[in-house]
C-alpha atoms as a PDB file:
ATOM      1  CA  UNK A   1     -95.402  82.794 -90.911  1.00  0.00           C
ATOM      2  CA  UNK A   2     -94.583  86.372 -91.511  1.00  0.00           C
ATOM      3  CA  UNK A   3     -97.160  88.868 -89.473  1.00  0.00           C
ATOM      4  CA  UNK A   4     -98.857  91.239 -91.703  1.00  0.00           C
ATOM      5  CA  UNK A   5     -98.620  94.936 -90.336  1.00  0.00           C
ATOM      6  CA  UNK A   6    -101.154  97.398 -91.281  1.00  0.00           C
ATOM      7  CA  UNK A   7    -100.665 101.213 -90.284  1.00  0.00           C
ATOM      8  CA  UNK A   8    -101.980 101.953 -87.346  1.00  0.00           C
ATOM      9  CA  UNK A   9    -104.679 104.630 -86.601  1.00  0.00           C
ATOM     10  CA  UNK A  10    -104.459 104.489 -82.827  1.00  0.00           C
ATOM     11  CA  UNK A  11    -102.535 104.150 -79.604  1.00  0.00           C
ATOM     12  CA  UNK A  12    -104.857 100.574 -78.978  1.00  0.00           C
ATOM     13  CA  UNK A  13    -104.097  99.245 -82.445  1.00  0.00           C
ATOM     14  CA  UNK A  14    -100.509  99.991 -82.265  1.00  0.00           C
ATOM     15  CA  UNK A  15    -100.299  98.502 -78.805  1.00  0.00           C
ATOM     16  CA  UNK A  16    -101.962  95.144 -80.411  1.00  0.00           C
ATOM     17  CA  UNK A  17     -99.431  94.824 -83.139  1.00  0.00           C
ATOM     18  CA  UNK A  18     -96.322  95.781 -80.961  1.00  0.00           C
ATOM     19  CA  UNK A  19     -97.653  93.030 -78.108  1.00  0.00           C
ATOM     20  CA  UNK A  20     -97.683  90.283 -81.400  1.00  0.00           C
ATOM     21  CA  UNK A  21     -94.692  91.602 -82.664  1.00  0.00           C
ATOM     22  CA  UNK A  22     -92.861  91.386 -79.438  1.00  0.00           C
ATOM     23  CA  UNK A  23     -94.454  87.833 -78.695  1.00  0.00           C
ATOM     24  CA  UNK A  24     -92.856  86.500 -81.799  1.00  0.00           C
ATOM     25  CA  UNK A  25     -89.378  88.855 -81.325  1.00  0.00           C
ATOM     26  CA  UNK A  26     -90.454  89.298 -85.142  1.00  0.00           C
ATOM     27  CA  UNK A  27     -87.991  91.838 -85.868  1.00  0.00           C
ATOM     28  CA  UNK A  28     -88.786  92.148 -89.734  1.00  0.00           C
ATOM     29  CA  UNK A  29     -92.671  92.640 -89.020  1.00  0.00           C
ATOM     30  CA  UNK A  30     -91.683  95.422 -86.407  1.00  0.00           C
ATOM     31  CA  UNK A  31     -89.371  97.076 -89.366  1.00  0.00           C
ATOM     32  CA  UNK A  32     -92.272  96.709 -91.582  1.00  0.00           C
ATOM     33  CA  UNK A  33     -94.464  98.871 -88.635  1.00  0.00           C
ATOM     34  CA  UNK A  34     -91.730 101.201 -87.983  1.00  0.00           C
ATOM     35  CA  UNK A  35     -91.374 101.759 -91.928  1.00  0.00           C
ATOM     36  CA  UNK A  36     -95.384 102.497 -91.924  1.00  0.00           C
ATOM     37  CA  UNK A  37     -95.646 104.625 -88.822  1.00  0.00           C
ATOM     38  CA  UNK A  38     -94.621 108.186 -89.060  1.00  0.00           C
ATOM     39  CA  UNK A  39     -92.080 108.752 -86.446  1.00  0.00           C
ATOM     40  CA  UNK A  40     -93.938 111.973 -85.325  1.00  0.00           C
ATOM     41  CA  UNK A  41     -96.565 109.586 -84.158  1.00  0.00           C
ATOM     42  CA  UNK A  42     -94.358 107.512 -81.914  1.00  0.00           C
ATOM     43  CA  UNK A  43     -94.863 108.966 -78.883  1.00  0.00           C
ATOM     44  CA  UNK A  44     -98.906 109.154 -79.172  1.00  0.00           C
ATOM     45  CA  UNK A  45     -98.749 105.536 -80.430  1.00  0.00           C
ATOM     46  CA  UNK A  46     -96.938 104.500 -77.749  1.00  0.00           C
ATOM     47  CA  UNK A  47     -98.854 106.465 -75.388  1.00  0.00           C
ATOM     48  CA  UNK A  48     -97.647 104.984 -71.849  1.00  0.00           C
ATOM     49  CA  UNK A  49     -96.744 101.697 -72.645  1.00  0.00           C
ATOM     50  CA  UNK A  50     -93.431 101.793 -73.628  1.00  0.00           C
ATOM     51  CA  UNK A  51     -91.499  98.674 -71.901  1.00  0.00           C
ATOM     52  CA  UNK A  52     -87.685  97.967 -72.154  1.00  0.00           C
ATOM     53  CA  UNK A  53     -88.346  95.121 -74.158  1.00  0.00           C
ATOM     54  CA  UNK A  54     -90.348  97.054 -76.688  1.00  0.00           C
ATOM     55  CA  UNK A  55     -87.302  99.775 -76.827  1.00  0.00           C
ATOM     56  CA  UNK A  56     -84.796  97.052 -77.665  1.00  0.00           C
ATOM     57  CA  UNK A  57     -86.867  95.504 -80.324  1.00  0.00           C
ATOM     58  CA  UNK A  58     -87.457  98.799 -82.050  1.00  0.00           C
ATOM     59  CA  UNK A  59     -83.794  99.085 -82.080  1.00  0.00           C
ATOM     60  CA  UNK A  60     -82.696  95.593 -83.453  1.00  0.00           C
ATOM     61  CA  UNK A  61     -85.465  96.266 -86.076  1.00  0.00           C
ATOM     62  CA  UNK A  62     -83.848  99.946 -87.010  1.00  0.00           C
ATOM     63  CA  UNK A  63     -80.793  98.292 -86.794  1.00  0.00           C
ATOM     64  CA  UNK A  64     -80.858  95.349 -89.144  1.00  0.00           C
ATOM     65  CA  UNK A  65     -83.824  96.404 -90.735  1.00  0.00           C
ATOM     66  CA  UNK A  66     -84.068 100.109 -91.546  1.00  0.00           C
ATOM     67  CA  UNK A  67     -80.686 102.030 -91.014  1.00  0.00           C
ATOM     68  CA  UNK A  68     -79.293  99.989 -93.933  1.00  0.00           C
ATOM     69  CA  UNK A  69     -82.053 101.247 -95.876  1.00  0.00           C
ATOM     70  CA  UNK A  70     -83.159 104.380 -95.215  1.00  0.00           C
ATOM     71  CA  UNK A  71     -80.807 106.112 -91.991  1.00  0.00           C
ATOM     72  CA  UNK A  72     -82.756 108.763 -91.728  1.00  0.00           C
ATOM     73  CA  UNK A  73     -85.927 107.436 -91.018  1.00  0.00           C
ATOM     74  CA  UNK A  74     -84.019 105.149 -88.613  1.00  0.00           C
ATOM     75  CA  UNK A  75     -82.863 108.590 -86.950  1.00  0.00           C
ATOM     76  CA  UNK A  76     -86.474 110.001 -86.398  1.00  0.00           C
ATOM     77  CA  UNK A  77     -87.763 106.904 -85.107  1.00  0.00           C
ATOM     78  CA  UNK A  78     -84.944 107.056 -82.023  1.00  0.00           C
ATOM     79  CA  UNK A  79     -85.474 111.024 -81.620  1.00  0.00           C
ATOM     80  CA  UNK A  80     -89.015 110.542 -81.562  1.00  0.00           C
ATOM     81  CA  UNK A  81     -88.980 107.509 -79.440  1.00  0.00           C
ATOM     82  CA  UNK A  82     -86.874 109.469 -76.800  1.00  0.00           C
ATOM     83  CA  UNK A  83     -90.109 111.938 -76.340  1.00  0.00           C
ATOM     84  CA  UNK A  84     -92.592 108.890 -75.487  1.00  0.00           C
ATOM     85  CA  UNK A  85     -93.499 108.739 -71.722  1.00  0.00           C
ATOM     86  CA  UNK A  86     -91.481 107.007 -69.679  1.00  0.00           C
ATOM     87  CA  UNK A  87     -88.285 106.998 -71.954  1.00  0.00           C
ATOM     88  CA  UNK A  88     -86.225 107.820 -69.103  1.00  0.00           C
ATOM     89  CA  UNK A  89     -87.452 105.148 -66.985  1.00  0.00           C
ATOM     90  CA  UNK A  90     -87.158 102.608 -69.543  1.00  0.00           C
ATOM     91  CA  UNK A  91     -83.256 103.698 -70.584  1.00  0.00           C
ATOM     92  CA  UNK A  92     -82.641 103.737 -66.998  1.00  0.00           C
ATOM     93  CA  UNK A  93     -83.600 100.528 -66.957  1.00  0.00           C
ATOM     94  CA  UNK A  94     -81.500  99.083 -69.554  1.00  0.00           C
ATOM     95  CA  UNK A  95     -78.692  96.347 -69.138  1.00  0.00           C
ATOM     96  CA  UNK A  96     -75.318  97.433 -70.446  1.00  0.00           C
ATOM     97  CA  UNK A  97     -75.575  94.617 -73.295  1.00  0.00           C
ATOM     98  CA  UNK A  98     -78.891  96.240 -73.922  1.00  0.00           C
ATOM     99  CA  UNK A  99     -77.225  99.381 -73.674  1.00  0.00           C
ATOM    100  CA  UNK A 100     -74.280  98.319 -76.455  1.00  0.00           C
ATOM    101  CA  UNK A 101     -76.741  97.765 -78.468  1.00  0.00           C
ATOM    102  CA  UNK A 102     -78.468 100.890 -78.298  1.00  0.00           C
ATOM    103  CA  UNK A 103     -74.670 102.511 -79.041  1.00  0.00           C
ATOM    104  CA  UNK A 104     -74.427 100.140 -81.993  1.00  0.00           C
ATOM    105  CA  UNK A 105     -76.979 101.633 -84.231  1.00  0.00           C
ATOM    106  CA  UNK A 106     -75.889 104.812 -83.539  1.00  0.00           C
ATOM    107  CA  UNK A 107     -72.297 104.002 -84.347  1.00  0.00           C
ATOM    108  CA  UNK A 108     -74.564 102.503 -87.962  1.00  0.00           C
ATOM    109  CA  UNK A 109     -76.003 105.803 -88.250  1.00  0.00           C
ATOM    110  CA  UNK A 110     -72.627 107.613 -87.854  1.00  0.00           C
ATOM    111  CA  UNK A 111     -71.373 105.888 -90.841  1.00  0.00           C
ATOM    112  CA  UNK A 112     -74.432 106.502 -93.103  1.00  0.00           C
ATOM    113  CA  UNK A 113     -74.803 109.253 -94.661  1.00  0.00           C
ATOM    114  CA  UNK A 114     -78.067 111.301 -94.908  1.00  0.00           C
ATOM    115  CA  UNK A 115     -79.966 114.811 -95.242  1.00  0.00           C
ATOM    116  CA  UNK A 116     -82.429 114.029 -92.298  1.00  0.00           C
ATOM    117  CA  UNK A 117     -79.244 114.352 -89.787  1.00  0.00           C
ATOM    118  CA  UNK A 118     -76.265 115.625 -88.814  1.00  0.00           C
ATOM    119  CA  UNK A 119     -73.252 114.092 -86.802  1.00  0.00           C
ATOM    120  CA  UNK A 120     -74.026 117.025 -84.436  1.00  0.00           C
ATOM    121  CA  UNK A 121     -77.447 115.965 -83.777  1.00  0.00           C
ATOM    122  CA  UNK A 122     -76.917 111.870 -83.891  1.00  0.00           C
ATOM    123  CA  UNK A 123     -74.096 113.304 -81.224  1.00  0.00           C
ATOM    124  CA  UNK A 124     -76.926 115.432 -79.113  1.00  0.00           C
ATOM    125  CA  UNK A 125     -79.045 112.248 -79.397  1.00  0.00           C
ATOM    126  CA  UNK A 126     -76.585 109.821 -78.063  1.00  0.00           C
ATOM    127  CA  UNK A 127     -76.228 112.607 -74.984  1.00  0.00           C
ATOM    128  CA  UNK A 128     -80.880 111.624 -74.469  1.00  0.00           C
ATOM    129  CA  UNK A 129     -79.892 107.676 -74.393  1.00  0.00           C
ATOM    130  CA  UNK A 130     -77.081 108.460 -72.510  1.00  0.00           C
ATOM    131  CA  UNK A 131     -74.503 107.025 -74.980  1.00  0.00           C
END
C-alpha cells in the first residue's frame, strides 16, 4: 500500500512522514513529498535531523523519481539540502557506493536540460557533495 503524503507545515510533521517513508524505503511516496515541499523549506523541515540514510533516499527518489520529470526541481532539492544542518557530517559520512550514487544523479542532471540551472552551477554543486 502506497503512503499518502500530505505537505507538510512543520519540521515535526515532516520528520513523521520522512521516518514512515524511510521505514518502508518507499521511494515513490518520498518523490511524492519532495514534489510537494518547496525546496526553500528543506533545510527548516529538516531542522537537525538529517541522517545518511535520509540523504540517500532523497537522492534515489530525485533520481528515479523527479530528475526525469522535472530536473530542475531535482536541482533545488540537492542545493537546498546541502544548507540543512549537519550536511557536512552526513556527506562525510557516506560510503563510496553511497557516494556513486550521489555522482549519478548529478551525471542525470548534466544531461537534462533546464532553465533552473546551469552546468556551471550543477559543477559548483558537485564541488558542496564533494563530487
Amino acid at each position: 500500500e502506497k503512503l499518502h503524503v500530505s505537505e507538510p507545515s512543520n519540521a515535526y510533521d515532516f520528520g513523521q512522514i520522512i521516518n514512515a517513508v524511510n521505514a518502508n524505503k518507499d521511494k515513490a511516496a518520498c518523490a511524492d513529498l519532495l514534489t510537494i515541499t518547496d525546496p526553500k523549506k528543506l533545510p527548516l523541515l529538516l531542522s537537525n535531523k538529517l541522517e545518511g540514510e535520509i540523504l540517500l533516499i532523497f537522492i534515489q527518489s530525485l533520481e528515479h523519481y523527479v530528475a526525469g520529470k522535472d530536473p530542475g526541481l531535482a536541482y533545488q532539492h540537492l542545493f537546498y539540502l546541502s544548507k540543512a544542518e549537519r550536511f557536512k557530517v552526513v556527506l562525510a559520512l557516506l560510503s563510496k557506493n553511497e557516494k556513486e550514487e550521489v555522482q549519478q544523479l548529478f551525471n542525470l542532471l548534466a544531461e537534462s536540460q533546464s532553465d533552473q540551472y546551469s552546468l556551471e552551477d550543477l559543477e559548483s554543486l558537485k564541488k558542496v557533495y564533494e563530487l
